[in-house]
C-alpha atoms as a PDB file:
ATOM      1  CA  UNK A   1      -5.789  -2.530 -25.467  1.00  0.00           C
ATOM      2  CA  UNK A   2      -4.631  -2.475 -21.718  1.00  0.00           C
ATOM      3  CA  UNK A   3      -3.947  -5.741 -20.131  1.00  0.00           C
ATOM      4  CA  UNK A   4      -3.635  -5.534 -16.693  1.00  0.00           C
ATOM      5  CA  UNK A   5      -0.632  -7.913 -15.494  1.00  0.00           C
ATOM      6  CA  UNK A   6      -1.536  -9.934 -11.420  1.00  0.00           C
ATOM      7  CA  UNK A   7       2.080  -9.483 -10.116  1.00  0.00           C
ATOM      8  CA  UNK A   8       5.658  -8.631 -10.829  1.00  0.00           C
ATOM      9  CA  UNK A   9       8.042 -11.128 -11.695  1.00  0.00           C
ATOM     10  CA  UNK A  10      11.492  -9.892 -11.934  1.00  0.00           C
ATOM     11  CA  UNK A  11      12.961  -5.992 -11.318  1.00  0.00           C
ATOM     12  CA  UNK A  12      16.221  -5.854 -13.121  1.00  0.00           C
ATOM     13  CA  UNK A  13      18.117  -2.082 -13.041  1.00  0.00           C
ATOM     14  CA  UNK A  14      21.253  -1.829 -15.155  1.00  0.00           C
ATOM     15  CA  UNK A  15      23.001   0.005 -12.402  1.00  0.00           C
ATOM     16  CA  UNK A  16      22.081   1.214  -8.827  1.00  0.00           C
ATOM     17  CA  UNK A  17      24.215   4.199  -8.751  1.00  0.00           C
ATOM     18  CA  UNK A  18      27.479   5.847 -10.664  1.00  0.00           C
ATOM     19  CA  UNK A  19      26.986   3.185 -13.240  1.00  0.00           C
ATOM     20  CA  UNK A  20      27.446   0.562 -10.304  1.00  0.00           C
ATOM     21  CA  UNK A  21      25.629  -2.582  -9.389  1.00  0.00           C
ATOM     22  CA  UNK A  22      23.945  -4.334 -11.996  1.00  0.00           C
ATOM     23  CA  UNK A  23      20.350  -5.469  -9.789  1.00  0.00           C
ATOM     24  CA  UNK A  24      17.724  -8.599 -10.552  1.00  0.00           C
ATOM     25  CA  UNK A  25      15.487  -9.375  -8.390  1.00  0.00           C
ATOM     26  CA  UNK A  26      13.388 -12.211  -9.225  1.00  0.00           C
ATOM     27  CA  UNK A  27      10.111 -12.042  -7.352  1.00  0.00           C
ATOM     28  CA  UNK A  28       7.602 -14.131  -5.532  1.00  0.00           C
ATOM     29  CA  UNK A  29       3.861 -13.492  -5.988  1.00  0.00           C
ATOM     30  CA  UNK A  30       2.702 -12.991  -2.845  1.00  0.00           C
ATOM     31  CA  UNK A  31       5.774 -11.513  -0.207  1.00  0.00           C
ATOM     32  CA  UNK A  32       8.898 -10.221  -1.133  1.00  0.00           C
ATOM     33  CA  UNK A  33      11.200  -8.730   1.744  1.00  0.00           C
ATOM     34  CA  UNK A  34      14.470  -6.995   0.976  1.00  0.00           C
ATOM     35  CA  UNK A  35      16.831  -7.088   3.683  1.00  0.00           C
ATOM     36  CA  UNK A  36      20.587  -5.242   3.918  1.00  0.00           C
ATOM     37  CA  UNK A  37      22.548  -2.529   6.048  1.00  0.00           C
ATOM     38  CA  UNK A  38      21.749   0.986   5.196  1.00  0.00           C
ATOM     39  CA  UNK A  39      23.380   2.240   2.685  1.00  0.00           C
ATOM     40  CA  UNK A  40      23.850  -0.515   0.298  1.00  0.00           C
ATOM     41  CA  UNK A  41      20.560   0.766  -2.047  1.00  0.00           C
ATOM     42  CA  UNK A  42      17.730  -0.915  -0.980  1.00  0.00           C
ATOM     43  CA  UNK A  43      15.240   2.555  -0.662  1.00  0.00           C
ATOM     44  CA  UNK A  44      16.938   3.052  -4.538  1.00  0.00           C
ATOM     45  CA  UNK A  45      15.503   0.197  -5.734  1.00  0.00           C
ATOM     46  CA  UNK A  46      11.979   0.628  -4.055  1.00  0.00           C
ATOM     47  CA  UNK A  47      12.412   4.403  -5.077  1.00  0.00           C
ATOM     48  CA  UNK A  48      13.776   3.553  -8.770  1.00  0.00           C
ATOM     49  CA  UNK A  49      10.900   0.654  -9.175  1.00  0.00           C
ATOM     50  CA  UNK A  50       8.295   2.888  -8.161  1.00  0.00           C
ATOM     51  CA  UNK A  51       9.016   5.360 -10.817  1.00  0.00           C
ATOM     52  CA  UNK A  52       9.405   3.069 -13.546  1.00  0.00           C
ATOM     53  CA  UNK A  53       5.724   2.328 -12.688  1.00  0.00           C
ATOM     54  CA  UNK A  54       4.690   5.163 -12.710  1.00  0.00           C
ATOM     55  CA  UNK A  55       6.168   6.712 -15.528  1.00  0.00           C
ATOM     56  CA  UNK A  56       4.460   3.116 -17.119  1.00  0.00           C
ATOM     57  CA  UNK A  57       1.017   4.322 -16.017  1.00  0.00           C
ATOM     58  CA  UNK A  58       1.696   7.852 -17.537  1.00  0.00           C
ATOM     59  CA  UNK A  59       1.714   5.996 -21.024  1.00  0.00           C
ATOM     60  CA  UNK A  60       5.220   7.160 -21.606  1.00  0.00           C
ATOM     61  CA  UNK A  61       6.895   3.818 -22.025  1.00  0.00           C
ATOM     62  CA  UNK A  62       6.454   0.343 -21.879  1.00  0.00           C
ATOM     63  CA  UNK A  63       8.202  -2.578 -19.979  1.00  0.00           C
ATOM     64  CA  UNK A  64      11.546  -1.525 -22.103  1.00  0.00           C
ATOM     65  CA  UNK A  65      14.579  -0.752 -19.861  1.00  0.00           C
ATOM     66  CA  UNK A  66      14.387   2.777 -21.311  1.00  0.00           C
ATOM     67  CA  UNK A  67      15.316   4.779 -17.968  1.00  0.00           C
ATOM     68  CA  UNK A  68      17.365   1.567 -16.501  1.00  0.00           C
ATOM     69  CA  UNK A  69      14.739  -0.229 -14.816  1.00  0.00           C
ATOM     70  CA  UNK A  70      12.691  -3.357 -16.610  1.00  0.00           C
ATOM     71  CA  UNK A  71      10.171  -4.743 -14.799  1.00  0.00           C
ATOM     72  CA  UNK A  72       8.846  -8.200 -16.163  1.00  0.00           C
ATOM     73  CA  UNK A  73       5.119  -8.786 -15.507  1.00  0.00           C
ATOM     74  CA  UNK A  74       3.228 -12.039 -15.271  1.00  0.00           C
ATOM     75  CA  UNK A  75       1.445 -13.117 -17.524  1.00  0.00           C
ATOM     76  CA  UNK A  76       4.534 -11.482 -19.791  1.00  0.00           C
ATOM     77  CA  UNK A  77       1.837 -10.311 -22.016  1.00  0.00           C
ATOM     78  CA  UNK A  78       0.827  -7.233 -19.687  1.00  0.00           C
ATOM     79  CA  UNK A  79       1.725  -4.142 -20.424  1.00  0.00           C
ATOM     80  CA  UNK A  80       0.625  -2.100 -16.989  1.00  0.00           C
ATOM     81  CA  UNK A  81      -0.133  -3.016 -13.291  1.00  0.00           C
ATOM     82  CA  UNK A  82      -1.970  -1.836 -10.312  1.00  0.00           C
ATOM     83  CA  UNK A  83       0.282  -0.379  -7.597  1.00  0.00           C
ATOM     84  CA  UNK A  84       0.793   1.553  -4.866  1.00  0.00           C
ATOM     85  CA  UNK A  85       3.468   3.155  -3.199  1.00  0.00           C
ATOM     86  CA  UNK A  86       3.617   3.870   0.773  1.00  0.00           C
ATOM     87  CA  UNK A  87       5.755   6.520   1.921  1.00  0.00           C
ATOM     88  CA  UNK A  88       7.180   5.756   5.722  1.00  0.00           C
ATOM     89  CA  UNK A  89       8.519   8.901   6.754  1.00  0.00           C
ATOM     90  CA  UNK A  90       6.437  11.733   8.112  1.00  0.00           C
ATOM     91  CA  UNK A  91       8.382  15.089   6.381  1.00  0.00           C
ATOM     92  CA  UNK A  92       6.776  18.402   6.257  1.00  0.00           C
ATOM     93  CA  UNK A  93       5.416  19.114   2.694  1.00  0.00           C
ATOM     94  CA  UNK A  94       7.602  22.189   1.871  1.00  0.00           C
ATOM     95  CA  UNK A  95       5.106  23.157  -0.875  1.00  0.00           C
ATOM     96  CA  UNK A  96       2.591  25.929   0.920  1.00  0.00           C
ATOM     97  CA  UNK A  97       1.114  26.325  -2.683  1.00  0.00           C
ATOM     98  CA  UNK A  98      -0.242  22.769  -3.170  1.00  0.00           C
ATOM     99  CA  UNK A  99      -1.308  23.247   0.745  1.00  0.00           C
ATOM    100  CA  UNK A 100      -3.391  26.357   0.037  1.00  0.00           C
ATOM    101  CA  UNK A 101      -5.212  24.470  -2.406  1.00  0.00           C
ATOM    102  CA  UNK A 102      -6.992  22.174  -0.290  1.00  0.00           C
ATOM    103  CA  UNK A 103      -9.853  23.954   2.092  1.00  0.00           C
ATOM    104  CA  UNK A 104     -10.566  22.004   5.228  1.00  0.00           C
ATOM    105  CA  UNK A 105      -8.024  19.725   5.817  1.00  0.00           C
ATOM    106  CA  UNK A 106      -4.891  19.986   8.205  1.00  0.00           C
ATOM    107  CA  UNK A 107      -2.424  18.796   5.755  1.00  0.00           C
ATOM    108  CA  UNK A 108       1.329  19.471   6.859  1.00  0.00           C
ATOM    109  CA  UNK A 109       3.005  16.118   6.153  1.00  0.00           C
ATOM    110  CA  UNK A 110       4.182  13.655   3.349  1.00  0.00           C
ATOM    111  CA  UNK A 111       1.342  10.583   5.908  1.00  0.00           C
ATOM    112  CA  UNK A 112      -0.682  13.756   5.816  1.00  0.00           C
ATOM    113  CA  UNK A 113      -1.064  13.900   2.124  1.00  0.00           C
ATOM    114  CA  UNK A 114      -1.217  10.282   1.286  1.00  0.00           C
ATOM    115  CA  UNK A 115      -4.234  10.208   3.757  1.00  0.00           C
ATOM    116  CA  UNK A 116      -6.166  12.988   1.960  1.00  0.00           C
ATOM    117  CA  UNK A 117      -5.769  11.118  -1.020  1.00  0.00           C
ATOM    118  CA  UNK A 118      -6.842   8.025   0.829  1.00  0.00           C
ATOM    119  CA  UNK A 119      -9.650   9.408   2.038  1.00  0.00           C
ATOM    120  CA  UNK A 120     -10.649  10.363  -2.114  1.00  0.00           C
ATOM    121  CA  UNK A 121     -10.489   6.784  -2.529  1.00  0.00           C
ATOM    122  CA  UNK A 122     -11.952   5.198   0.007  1.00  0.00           C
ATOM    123  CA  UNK A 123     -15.137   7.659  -0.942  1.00  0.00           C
ATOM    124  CA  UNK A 124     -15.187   6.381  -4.058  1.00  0.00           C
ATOM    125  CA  UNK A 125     -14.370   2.355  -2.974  1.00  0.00           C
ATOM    126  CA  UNK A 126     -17.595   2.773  -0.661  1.00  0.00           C
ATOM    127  CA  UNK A 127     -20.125   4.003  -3.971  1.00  0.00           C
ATOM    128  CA  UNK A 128     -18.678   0.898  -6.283  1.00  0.00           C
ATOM    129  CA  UNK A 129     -19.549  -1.192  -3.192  1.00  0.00           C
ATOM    130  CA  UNK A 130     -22.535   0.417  -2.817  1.00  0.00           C
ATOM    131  CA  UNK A 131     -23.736   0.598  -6.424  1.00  0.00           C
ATOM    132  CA  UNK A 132     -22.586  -3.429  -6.704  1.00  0.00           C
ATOM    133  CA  UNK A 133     -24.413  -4.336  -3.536  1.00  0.00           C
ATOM    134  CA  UNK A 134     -28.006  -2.033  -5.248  1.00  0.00           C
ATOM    135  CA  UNK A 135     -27.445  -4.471  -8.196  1.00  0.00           C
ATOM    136  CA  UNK A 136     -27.540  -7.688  -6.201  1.00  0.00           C
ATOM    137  CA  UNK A 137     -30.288  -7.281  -4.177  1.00  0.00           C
ATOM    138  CA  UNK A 138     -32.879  -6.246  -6.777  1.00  0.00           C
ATOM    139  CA  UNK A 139     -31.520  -8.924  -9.340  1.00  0.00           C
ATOM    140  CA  UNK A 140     -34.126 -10.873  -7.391  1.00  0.00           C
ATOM    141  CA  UNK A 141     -32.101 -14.060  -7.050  1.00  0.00           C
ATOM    142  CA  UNK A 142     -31.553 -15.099  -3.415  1.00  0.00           C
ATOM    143  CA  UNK A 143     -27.766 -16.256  -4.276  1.00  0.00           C
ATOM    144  CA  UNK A 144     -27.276 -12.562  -4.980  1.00  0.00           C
ATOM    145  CA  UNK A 145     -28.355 -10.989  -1.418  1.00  0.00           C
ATOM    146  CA  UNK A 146     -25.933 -13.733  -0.156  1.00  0.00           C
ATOM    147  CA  UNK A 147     -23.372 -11.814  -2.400  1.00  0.00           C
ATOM    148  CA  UNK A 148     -24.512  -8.413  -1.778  1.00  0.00           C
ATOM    149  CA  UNK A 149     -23.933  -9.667   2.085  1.00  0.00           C
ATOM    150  CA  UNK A 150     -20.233 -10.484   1.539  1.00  0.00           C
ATOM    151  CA  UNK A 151     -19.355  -6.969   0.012  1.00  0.00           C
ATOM    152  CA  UNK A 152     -19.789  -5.714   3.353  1.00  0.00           C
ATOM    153  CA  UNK A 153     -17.442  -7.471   4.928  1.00  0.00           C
ATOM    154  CA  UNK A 154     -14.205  -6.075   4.116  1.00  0.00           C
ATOM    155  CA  UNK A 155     -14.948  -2.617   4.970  1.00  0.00           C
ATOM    156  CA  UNK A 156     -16.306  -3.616   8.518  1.00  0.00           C
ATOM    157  CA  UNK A 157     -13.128  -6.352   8.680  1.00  0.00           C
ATOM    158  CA  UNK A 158     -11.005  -3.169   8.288  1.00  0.00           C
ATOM    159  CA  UNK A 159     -13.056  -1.227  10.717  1.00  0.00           C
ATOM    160  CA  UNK A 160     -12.681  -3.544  13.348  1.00  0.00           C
ATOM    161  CA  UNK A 161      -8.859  -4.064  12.602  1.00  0.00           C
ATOM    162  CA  UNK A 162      -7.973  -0.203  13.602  1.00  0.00           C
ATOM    163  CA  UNK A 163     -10.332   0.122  16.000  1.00  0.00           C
ATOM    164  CA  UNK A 164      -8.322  -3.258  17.643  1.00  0.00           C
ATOM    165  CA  UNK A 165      -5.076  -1.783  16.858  1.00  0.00           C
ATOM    166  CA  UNK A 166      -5.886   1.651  18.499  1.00  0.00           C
ATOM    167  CA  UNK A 167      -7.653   0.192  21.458  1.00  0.00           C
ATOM    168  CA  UNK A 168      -4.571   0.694  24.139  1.00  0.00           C
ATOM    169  CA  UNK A 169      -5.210   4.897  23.223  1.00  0.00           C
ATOM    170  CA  UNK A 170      -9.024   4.170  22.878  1.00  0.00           C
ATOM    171  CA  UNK A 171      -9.556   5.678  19.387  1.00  0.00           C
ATOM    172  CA  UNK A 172     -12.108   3.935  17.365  1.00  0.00           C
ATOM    173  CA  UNK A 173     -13.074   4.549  13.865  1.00  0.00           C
ATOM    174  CA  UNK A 174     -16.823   6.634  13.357  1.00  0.00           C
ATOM    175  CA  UNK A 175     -18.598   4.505  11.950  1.00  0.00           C
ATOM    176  CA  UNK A 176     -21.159   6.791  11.106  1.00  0.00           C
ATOM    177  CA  UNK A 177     -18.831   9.216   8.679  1.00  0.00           C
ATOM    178  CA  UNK A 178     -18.142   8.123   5.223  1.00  0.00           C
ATOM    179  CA  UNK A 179     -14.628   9.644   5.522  1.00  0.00           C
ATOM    180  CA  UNK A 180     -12.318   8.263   7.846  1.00  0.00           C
ATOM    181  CA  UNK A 181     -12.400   9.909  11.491  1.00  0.00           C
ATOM    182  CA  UNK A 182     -11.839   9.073  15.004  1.00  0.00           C
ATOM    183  CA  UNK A 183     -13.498   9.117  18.315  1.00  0.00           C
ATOM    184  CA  UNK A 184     -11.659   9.413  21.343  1.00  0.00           C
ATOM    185  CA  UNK A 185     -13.337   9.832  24.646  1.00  0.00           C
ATOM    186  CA  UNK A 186     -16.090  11.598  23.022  1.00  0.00           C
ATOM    187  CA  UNK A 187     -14.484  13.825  21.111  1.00  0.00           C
ATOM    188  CA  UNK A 188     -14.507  13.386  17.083  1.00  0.00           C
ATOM    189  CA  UNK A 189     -10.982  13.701  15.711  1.00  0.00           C
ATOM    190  CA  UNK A 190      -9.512  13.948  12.201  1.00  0.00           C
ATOM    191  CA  UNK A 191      -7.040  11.330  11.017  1.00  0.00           C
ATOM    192  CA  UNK A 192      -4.212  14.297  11.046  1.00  0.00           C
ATOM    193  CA  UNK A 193      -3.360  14.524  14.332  1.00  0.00           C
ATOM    194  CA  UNK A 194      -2.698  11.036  14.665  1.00  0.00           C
ATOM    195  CA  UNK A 195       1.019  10.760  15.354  1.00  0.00           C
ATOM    196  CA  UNK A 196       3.192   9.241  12.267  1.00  0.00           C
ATOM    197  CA  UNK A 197       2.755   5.619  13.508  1.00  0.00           C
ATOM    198  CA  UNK A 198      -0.786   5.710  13.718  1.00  0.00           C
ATOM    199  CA  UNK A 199      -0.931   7.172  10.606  1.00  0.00           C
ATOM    200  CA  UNK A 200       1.881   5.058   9.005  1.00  0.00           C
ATOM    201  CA  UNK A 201      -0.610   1.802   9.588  1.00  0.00           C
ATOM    202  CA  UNK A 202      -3.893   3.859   9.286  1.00  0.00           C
ATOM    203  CA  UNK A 203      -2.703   4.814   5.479  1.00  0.00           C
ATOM    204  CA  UNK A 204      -1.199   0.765   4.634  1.00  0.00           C
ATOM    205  CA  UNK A 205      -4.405  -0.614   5.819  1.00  0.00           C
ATOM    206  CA  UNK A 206      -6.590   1.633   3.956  1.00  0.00           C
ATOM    207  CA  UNK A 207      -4.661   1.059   0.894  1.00  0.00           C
ATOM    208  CA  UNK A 208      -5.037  -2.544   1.035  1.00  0.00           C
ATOM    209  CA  UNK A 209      -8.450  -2.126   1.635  1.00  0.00           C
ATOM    210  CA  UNK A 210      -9.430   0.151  -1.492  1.00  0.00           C
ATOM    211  CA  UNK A 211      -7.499  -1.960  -3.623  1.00  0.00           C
ATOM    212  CA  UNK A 212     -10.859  -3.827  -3.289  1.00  0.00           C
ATOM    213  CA  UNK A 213      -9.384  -7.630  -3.427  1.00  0.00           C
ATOM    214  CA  UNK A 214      -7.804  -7.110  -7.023  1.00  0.00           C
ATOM    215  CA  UNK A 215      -4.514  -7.971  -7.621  1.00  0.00           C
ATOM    216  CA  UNK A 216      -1.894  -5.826  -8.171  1.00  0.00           C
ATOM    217  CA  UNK A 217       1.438  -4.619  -5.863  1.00  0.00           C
ATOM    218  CA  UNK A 218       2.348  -2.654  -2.993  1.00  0.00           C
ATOM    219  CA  UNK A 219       5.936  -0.904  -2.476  1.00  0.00           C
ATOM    220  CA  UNK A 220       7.009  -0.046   1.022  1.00  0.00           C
ATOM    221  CA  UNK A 221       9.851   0.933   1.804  1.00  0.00           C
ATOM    222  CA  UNK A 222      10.673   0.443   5.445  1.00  0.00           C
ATOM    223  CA  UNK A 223       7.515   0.663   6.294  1.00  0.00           C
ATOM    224  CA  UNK A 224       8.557  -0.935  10.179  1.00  0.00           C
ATOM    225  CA  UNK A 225       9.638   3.114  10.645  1.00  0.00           C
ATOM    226  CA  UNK A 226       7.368   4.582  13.317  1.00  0.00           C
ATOM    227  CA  UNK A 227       5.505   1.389  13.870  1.00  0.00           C
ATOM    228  CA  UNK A 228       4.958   0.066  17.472  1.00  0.00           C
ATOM    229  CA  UNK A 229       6.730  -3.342  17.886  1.00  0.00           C
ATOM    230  CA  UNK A 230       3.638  -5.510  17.850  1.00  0.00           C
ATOM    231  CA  UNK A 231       2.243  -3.648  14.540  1.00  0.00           C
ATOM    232  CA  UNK A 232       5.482  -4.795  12.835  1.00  0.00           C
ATOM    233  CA  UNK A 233       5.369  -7.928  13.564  1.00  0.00           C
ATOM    234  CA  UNK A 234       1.717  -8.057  12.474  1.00  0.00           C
ATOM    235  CA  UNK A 235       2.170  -6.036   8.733  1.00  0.00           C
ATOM    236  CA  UNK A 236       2.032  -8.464   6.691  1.00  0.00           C
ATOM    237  CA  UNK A 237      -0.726 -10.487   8.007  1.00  0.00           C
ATOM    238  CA  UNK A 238      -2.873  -7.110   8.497  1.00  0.00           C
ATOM    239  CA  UNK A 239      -2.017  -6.853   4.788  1.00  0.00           C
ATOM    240  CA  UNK A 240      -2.911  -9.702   3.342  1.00  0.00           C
ATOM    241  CA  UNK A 241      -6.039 -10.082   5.749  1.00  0.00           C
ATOM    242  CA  UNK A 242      -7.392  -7.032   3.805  1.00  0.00           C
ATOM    243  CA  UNK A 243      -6.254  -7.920   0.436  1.00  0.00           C
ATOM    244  CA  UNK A 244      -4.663 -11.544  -0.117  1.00  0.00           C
ATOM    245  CA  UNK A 245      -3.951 -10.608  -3.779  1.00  0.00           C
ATOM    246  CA  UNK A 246      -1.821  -7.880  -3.322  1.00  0.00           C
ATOM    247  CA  UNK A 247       1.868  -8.465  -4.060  1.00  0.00           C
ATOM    248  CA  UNK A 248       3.976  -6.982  -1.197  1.00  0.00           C
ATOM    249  CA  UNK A 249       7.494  -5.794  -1.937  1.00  0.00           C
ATOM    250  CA  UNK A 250       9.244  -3.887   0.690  1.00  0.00           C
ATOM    251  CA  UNK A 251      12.957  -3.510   1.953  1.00  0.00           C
ATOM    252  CA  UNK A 252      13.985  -3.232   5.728  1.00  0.00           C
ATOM    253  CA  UNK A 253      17.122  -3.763   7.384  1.00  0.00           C
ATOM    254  CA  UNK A 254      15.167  -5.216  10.236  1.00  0.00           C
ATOM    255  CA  UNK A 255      13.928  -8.555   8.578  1.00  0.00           C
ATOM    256  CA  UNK A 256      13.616 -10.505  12.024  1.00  0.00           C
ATOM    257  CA  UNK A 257      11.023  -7.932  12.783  1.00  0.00           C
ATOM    258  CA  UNK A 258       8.222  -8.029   9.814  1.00  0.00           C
ATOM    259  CA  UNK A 259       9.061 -11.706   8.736  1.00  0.00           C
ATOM    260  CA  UNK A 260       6.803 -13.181  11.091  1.00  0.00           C
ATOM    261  CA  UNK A 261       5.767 -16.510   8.870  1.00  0.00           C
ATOM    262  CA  UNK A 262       7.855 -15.130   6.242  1.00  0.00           C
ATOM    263  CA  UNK A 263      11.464 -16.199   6.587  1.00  0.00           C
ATOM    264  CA  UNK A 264      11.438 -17.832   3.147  1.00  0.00           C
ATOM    265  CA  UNK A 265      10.364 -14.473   1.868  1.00  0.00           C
ATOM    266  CA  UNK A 266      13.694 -12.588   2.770  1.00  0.00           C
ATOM    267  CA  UNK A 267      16.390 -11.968  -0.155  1.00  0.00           C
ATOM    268  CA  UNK A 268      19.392 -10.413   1.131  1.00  0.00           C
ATOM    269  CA  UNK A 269      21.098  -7.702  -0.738  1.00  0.00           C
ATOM    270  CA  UNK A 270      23.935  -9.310  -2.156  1.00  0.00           C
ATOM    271  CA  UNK A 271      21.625 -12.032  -3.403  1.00  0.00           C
ATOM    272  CA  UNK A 272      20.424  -9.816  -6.171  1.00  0.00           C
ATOM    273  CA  UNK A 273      23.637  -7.768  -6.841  1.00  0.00           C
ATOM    274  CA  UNK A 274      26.058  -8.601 -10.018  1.00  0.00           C
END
């Protein structure tokens, strides 16, 4: 039987590249910031992490060091995790067949893509809310429509963080659509034409918000790209606002910029490097 692990404690990779730089990482639980010059491998090790994991959640290994990545979970007993992965940079998707296979949505980037996938899951986060809230309020026990009350919250606490965060270009979020769109001096507007920093935060925020409170991790890698200076400095406490259980691990080679509260959070390059 599955057994979900709450965080990741170590990443250890036998060698970054050309059987070079032996990595471990030991982790913190909540924040884990990655900081170093380009070039010396930080994206590899988001990039390397991220497919361990997923190759994990495909069933087609365990926590072994089979492809030269071992990730340790806590407790060590777990053998998968919840995760995510955000992708910073807005490329064109190259692939015009997986394009042609989606009617009605103007999908021509990589921000593009993870949105319409978003927007799949934040569908499907709204019925679990809605089905949990149903089963509250007609348990008949008053402590329960207090409960039922709280589910709410998060997705209007979201709401009301974009619609601050867009408020210089005054966007808000339609409140009335059970997808995610935009109203701009009274026009309705679709979350694709949003320009990559818009996105960029639109598609972390969301995440953190389906995630629905439960622990698990989130990999970014430099996830500053794109973002206006303010949203930087405000990532990880939009983050963690949304979903305090979520295990952030992200590299940057501006740490002065995201660390905000954090400084004991940064692990320089070298640090981790045998």
């Amino acid at each position: 039987m599955e057994k979900m692990a709450q965080y990741i404690k170590s990443i250890e990779i036998d060698s970054l590249w050309s059987n070079r730089k032996h990595i471990l990482w030991e982790l913190r639980p909540d924040v884990n910031i990655l900081s170093g010059s380009n070039g010396v491998g930080k994206s590899t090790i988001i990039n390397r992490s991220a497919r361990h994991l997923n190759i994990m959640r495909e069933g087609r290994l365990t926590s072994t060091p089979q492809d030269g990545v071992k990730v340790t979970f806590y407790p060590e007993d777990a053998t998968s995790i919840n995760f995510d992965i955000i992708s910073s940079i807005d490329r064109p998707i190259m692939s015009g067949d997986m394009l042609e296979k989606i009617p009605g949505a103007d999908i021509r980037t990589e921000l593009d893509w993870q949105l319409y996938n978003l927007q799949r899951r934040y569908l499907n986060y709204q019925v679990n809310v809605g089905n949990r809230i149903i089963t509250l309020l007609t348990s008949g026990n008053p402590d329960d429509q207090r409960l039922a009350t709280e589910l709410t919250k998060p997705k209007k606490q979201f709401q009301d963080l974009v619609d601050e965060l867009f408020a210089p270009t005054a966007k808000t979020i339609a409140r009335d659509s059970n997808e995610i769109y935009f109203n701009q001096y009274g026009e309705r507007i679709s979350p694709y034409v949003l320009s990559s920093g818009e996105k960029q935060i639109l598609v972390i925020l969301l995440t953190a918000l389906v995630q629905e409170n439960r622990p698990g991790v989130m990999l970014m890698d430099e996830p500053e790209i794109s973002l206006h200076i303010e949203w930087q400095q405000r990532l990880i406490s939009l983050v963690r606002t949304l979903n305090p259980n979520t295990q952030i691990i992200l590299c940057t080679h501006s740490p002065a910029i995201v660390m905000d509260g954090w400084m004991d959070a940064v692990t320089e390059m070298e640090d981790i490097t045998r």
